[in-house]
Protein backbone atom coordinates (compact mmCIF):
# COMPACT_ATOMS: atom_id res chain seq x y z
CA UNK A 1 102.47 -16.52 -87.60
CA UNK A 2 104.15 -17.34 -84.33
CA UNK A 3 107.65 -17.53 -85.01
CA UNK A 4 110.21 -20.86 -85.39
CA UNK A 5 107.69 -23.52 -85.10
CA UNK A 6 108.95 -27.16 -86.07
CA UNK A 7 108.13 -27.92 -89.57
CA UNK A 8 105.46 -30.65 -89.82
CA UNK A 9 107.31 -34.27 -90.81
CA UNK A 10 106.77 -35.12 -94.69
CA UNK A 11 104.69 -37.37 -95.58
CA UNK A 12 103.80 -39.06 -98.84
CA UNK A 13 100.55 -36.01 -99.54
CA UNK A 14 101.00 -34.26 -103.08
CA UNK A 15 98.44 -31.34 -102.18
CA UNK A 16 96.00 -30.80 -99.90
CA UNK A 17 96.15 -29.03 -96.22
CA UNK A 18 98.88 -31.49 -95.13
CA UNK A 19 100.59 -30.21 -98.02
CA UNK A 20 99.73 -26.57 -97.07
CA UNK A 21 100.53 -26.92 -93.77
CA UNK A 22 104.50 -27.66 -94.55
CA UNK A 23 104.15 -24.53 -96.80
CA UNK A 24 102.80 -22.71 -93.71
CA UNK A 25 105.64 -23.91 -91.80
CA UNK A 26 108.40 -23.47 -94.42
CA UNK A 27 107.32 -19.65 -94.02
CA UNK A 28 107.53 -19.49 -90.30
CA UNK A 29 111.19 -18.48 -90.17
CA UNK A 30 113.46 -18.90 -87.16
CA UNK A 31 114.42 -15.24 -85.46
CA UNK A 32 118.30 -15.25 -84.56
CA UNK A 33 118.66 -11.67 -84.00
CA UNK A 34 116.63 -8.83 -83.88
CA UNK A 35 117.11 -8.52 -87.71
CA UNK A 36 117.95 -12.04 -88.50
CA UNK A 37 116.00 -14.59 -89.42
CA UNK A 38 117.07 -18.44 -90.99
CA UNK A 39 114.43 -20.65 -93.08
CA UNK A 40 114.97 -24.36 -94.72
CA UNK A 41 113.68 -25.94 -97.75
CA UNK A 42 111.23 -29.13 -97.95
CA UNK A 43 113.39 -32.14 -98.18
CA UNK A 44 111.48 -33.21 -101.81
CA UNK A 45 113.30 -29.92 -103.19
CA UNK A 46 114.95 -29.97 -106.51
CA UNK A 47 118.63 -28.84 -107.06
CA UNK A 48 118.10 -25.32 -106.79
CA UNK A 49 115.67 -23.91 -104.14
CA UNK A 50 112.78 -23.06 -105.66
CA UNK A 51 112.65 -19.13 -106.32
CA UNK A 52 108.87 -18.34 -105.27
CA UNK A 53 110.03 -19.75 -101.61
CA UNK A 54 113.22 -17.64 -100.99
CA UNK A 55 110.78 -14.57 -102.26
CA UNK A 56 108.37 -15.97 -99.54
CA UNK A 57 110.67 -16.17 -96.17
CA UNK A 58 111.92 -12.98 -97.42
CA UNK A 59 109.49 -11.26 -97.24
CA UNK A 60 108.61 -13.14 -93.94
CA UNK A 61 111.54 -11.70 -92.39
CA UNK A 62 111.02 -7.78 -93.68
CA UNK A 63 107.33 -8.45 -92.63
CA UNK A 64 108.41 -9.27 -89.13
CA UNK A 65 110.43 -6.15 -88.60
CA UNK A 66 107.22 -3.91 -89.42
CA UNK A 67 104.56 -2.88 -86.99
CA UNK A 68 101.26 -5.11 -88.14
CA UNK A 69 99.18 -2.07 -89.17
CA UNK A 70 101.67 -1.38 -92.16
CA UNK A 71 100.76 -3.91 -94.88
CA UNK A 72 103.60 -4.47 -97.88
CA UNK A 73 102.29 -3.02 -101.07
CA UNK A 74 105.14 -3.59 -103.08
CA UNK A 75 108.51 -5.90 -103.73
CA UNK A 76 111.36 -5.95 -105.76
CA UNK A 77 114.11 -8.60 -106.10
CA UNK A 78 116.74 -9.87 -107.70
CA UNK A 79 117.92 -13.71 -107.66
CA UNK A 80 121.49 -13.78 -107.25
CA UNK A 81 122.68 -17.44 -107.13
CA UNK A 82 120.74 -20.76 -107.16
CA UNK A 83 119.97 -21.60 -103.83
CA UNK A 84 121.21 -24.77 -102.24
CA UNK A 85 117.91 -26.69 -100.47
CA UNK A 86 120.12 -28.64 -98.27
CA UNK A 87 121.19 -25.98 -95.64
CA UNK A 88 119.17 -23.08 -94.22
CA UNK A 89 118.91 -19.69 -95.45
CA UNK A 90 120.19 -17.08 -93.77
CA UNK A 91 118.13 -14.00 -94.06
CA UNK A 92 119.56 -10.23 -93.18
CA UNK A 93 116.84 -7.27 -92.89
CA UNK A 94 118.12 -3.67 -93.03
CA UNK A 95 115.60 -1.43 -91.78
CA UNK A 96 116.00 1.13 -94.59
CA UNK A 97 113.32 3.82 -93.06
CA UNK A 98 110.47 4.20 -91.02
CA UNK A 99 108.37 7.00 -92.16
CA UNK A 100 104.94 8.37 -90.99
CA UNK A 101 103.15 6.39 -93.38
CA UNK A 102 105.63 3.95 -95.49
CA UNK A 103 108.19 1.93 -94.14
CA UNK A 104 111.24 0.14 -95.83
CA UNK A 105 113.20 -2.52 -95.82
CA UNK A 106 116.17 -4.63 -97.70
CA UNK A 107 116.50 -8.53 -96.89
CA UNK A 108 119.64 -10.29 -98.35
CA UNK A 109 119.34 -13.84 -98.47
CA UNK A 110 123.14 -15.91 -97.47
CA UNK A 111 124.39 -19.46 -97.83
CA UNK A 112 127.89 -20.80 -97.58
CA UNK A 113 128.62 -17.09 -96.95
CA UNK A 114 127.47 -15.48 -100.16
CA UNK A 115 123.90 -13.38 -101.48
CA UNK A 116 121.94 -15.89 -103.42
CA UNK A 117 118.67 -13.51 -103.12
CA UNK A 118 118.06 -9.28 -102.36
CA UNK A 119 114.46 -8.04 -101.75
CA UNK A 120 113.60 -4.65 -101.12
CA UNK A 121 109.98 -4.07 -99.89
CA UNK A 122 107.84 -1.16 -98.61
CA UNK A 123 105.07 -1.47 -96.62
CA UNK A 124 102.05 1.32 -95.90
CA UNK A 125 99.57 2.36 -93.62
CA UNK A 126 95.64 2.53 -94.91
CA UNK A 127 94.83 5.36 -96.76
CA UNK A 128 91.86 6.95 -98.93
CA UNK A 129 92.32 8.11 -101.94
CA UNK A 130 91.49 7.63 -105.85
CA UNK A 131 90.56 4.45 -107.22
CA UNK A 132 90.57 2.45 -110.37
CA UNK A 133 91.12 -1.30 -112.07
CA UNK A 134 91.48 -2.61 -114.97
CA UNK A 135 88.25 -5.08 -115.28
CA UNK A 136 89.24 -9.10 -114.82
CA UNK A 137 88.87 -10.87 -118.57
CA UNK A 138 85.90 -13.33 -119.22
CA UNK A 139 86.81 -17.00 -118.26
CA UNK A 140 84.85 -19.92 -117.10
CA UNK A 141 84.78 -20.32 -113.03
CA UNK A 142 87.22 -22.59 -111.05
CA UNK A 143 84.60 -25.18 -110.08
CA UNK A 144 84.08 -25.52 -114.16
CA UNK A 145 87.69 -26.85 -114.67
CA UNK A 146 89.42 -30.17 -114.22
CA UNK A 147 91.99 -30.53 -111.54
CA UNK A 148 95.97 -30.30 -112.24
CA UNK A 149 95.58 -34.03 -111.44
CA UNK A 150 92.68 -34.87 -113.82
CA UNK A 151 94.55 -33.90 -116.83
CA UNK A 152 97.69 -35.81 -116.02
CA UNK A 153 98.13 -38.99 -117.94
CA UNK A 154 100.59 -41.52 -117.50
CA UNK A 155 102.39 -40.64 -120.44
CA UNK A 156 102.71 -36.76 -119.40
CA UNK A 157 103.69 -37.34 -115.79
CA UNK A 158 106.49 -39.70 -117.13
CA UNK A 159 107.39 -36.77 -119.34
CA UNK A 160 107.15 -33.84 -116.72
CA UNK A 161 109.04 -35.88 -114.23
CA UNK A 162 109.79 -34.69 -110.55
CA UNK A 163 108.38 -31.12 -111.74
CA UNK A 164 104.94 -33.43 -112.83
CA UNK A 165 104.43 -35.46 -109.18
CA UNK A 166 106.31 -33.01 -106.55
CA UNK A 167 103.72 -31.76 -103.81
CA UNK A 168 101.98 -28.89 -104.88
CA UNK A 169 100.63 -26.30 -101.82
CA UNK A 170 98.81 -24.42 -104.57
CA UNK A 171 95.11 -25.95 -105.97
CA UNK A 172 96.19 -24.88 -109.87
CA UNK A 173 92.85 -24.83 -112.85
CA UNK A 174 94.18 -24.39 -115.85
CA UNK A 175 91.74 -21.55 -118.19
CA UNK A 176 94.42 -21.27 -121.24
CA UNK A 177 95.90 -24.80 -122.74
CA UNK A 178 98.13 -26.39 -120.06
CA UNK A 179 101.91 -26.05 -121.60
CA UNK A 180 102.41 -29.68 -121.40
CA UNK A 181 99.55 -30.69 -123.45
CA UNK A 182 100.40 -28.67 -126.01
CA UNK A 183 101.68 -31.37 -128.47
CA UNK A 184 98.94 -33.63 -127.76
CA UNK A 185 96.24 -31.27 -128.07
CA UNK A 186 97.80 -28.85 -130.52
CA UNK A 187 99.34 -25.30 -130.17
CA UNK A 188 98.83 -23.55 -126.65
CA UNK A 189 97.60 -19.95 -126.30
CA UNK A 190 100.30 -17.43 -126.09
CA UNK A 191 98.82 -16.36 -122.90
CA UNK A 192 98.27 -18.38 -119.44
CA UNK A 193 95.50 -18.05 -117.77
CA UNK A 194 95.22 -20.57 -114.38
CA UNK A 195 92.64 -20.00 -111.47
CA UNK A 196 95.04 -20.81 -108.18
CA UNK A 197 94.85 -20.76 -104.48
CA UNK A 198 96.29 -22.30 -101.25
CA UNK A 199 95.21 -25.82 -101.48
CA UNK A 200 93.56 -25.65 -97.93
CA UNK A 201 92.77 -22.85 -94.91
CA UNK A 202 94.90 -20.46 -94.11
CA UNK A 203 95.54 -19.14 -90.53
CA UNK A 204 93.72 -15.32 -90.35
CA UNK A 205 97.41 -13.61 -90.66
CA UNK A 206 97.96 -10.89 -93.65
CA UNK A 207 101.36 -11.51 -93.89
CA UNK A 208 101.39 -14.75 -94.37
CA UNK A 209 98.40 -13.98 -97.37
CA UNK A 210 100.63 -12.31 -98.82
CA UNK A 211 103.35 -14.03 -98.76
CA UNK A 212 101.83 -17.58 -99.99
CA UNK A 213 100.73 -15.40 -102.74
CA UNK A 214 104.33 -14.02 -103.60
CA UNK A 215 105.24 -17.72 -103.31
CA UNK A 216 102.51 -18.73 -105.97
CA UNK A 217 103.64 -15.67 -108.09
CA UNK A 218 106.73 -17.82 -109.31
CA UNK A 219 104.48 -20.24 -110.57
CA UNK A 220 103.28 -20.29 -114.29
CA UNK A 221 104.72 -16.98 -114.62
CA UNK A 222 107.41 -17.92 -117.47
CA UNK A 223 105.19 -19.88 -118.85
CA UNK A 224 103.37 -17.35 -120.73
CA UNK A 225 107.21 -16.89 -122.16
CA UNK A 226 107.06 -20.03 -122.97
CA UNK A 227 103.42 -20.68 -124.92
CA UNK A 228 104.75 -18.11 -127.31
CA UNK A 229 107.09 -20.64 -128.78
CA UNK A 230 105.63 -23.98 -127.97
CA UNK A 231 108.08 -25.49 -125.25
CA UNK A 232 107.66 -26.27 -121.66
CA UNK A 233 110.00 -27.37 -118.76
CA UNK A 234 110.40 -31.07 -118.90
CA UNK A 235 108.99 -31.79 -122.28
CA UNK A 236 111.69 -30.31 -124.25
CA UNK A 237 115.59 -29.04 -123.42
CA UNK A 238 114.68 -25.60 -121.67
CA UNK A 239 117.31 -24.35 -119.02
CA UNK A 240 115.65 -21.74 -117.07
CA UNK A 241 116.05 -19.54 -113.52
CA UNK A 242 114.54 -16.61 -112.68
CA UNK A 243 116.44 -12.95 -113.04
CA UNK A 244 114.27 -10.52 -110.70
CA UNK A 245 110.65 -10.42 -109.94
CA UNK A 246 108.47 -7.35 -109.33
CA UNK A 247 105.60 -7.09 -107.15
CA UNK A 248 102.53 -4.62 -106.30
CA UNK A 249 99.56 -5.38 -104.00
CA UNK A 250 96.50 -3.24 -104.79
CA UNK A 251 93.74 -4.45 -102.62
CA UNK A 252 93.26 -6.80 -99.85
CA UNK A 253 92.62 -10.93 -100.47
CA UNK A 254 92.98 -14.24 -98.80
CA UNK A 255 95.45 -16.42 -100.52
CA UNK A 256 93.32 -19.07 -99.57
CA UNK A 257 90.36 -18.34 -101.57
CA UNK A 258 90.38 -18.72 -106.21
CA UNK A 259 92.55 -16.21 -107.68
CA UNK A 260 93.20 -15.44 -111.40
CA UNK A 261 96.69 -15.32 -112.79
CA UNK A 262 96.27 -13.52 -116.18
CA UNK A 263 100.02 -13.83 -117.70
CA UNK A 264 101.32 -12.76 -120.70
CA UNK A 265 104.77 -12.13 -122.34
CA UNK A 266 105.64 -8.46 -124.18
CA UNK A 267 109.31 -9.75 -125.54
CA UNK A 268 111.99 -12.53 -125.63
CA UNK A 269 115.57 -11.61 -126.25
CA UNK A 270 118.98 -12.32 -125.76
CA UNK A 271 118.26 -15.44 -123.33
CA UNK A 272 115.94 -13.64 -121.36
CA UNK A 273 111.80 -13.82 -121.79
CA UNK A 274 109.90 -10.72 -119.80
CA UNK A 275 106.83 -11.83 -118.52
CA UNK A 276 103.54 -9.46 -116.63
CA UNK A 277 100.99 -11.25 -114.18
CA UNK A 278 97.49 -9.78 -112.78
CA UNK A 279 96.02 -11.07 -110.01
CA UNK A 280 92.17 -10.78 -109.84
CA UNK A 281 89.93 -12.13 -107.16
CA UNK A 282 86.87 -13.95 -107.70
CA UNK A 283 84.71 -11.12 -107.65
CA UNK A 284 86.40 -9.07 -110.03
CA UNK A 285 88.97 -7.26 -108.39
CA UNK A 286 92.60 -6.13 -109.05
CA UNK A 287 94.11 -7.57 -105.92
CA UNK A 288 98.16 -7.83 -107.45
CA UNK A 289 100.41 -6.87 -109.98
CA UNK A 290 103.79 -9.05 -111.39
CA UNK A 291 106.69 -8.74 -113.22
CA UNK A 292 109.54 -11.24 -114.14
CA UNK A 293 112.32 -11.67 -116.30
CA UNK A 294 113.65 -15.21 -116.58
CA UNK A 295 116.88 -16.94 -118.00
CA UNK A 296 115.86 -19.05 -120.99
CA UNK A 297 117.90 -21.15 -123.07
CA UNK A 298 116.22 -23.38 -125.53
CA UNK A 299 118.16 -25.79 -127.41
């Protein structure tokens, strides 16, 4: 990614590569300093900025700081404060450690002076060594399923609201029972299953792979949470946020090519729903490994 271009002017696309191409751009942070980088959100934002993004130019701005031949194979961060999508970001990288073979780094995310987001990521050279995957589960292909689009009604998108028609980087099938459906099809699987990639090419940059796919990490994620107790964001009175999110990147991919999100949810307690991802690629392969636990208050 070359670094601080101008993001592309919105336009009235809901998904496709227009679409992708502002995601592209939101991710192309500007460099201040040497270890400082600032990002914005799209104007259509909701009130908080929406966590898989600040994970995204975070890991942007660690990325940058790392010689190309080290690839990230694992995150962990913590969201701090709701972020405010109507000023920049301000994003801090402290070059923890450059080893022979790993290298580390923390990024704190600031606005109006205060953390809002802290990632910590390390990043690796190639190596050989033992191998083994758990095998992808049995689900129909992408091409079999309907589009998000083709299974909203009137009715639904009414009921989902901005979170039903905002513009959607991310080409989402739907394997399991889509959570808003549930009450007009009957009860959902307490699992999610979607097929997803970037709705569009990607430029041939592994950084930015894997960073669109931490950004489409956030997405469904809590909804496996969720299924387990028949509610979904916009159809009834859930108050959500992510906590901290967890990430491990096995193998290589292309963001830009189907992926399967395999989601499900080990425990709910106290507020708080824990939820575990797998990524597989289309052939079969372990490519990525999640972990979330999200504020959820149901009332």
């Amino acid at each position: 990614m070359t670094e601080a271009a101008a993001p592309p002017p919105d336009d009235d696309s809901v998904s496709g590569q227009a679409v992708l191409d502002r995601l592209v751009a939101l991710l192309d942070l500007e460099r201040i300093e040497e270890n400082i980088f600032r990002g914005v959100s799209p104007s259509h934002s909701p009130l908080r900025v929406f966590g898989g993004q600040v994970a995204g130019q975070a890991l942007v701005a660690a990325g940058r700081t790392v010689p190309p031949e080290r690839g990230v194979h694992s995150l962990h961060a913590y969201f701090i404060r709701g972020g405010d999508p109507s000023v920049p970001i301000v994003y801090e990288v402290d070059r923890i450690r450059d080893g022979r073979s790993f290298t580390t780094r923390r990024v704190v995310a600031i606005q109006h002076g205060k953390a809002i987001f802290a990632l910590s990521a390390s990043f690796q050279l190639v190596e050989s060594g033992v191998e083994h995957a758990e095998p992808m589960p049995a689900v129909p292909p992408p091409d079999a399923l309907p589009k998000r689009h083709e299974l909203m009604t009137p009715e639904i998108t009414a009921k989902l609201g901005r979170h039903g028609t905002r513009p959607r980087p991310i080409d989402i099938r739907y394997v399991s029972q889509p959570p808003w459906l549930t009450r007009e099809t009957g009860p959902s699987a307490a699992r999610s299953q979607v097929w997803m990639r970037a709705d569009g090419t990607l430029p041939d940059d592994p950084l930015l792979h894997v960073c669109v796919l931490a950004y489409a990490s956030d997405m469904t994620l809590l909804d496996a949470v969720l299924a387990r107790h028949g509610v979904y964001w916009g159809t009834d009175n859930v108050l959500g946020a992510s906590l901290d999110h967890a990430m491990w990147f096995h193998r290589p991919f292309r963001a830009d090519e189907w992926v399967l999100y395999d989601c499900a949810s080990p425990s709910a307690s106290n507020s708080r729903g824990l939820a575990t991802g797998r990524f597989f690629a289309q052939d079969g392969a372990l490519i990525a490994t999640v972990v979330q636990e999200g504020l959820l208050r149901i009332s």
